[in-house]
Structure formats: C-alpha cells, structure tokens
Protein backbone atom coordinates (compact mmCIF):
# COMPACT_ATOMS: atom_id res chain seq x y z
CA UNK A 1 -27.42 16.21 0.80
CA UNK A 2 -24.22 14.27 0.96
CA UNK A 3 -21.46 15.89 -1.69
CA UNK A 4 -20.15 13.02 -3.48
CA UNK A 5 -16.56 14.64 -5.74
CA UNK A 6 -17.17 13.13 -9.23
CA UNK A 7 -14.52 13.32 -12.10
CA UNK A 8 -12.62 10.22 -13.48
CA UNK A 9 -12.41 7.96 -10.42
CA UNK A 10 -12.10 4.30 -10.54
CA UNK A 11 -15.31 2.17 -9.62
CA UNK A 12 -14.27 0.82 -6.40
CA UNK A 13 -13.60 4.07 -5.45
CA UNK A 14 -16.56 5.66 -6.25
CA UNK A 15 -18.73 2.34 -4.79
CA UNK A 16 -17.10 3.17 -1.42
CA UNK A 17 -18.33 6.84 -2.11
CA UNK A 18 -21.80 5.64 -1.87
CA UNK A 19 -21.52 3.11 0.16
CA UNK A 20 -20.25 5.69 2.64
CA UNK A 21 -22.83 8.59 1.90
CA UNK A 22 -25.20 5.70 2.23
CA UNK A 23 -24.16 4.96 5.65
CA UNK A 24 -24.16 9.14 6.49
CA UNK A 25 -28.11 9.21 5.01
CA UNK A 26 -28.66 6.13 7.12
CA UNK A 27 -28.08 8.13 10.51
CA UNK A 28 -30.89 10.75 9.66
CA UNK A 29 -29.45 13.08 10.97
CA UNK A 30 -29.27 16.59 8.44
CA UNK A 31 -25.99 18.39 9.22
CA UNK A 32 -24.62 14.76 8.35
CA UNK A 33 -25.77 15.41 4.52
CA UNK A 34 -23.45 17.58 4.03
CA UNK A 35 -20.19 15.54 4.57
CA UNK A 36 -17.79 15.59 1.65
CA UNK A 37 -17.38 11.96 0.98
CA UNK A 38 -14.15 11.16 -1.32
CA UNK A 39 -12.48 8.17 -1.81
CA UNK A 40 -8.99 7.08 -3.24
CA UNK A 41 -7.33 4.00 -3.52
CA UNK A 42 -9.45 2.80 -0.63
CA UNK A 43 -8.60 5.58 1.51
CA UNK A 44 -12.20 7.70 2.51
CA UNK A 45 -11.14 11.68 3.44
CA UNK A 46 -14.42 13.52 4.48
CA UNK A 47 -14.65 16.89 4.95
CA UNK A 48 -17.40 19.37 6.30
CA UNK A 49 -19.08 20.53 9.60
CA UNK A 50 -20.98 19.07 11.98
CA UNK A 51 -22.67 20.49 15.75
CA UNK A 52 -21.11 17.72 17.79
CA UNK A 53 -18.31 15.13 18.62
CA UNK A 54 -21.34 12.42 18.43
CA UNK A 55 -22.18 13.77 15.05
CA UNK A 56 -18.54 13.74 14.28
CA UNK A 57 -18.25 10.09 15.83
CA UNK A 58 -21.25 8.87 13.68
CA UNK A 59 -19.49 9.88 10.21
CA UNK A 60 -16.15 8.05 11.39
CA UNK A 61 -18.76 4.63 11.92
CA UNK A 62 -20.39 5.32 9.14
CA UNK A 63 -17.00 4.75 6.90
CA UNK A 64 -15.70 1.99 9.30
CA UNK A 65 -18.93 -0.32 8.01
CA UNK A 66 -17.99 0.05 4.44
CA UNK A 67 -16.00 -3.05 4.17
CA UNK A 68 -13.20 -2.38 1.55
CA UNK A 69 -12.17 1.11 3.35
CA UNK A 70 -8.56 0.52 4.22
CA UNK A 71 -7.88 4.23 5.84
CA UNK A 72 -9.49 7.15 7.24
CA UNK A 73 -8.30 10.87 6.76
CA UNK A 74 -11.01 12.96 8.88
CA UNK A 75 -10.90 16.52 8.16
CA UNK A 76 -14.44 16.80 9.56
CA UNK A 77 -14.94 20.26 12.32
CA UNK A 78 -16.80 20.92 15.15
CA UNK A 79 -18.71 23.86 15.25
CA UNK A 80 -20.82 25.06 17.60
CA UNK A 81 -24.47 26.31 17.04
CA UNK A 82 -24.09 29.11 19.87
C-alpha cells in the first residue's frame, strides 16, 4: 500500500497526496505501493524502493499527471532483486 504522511497538512497538499498515490495504484504494479508520497507547498518528495529504473520512471509520471505539482524531489532507490 502507498504510505501517505498524515499530520496537519493543508488540503491542497494532501489532495496532491492522493492524487499522486492514486496515479502509483493506477500502474498495478506492487513494489509501487510502497512509495512514500508527501507533499508540501506543491512540491511532491517520494521516497522508497523499487526493482527498476522503469519502476522508478513510472512513479516520476505518475506525479507529473497531477496537475497542481509544481516540483519534484525524488529520493526513490534502485535495488536490485539479485
């Protein structure tokens, strides 16, 4: 499941949250689900671990789509399954 970070966070903030782990569900694809999507003054960071640059690719889409993101910090790793 995709981690949304809760505490006091302003509304358009946390609608680009789940507009974003909306767009991560969307790609069915499991190691996706467990992105950290967080969002502050329009600015998405995700965090986590995915198998593959493609994987890695698909979360930087998935925020792109979510019309009101203004920036991008990506602090999403590679790791192999080997």
């Amino acid at each position: 499941m995709v981690s949304l970070v809760n505490g006091t966070v302003p509304s358009t903030d946390r609608y680009l949250e789940h507009q974003v782990t909306a767009g991560l569900r969307n790609r069915n694809v499991s190691t996706l689900r467990q992105v950290v999507v967080q969002a502050k003054s329009g600015t998405i960071t995700l965090r986590g671990t995915v198998t593959s640059f493609y994987q890695k690719q698909l979360c930087i889409q998935a925020c792109y789509a979510v019309p009101g993101v203004v920036a991008l910090v990506d602090e999403v790793e590679v790791a192999s399954i080997m």
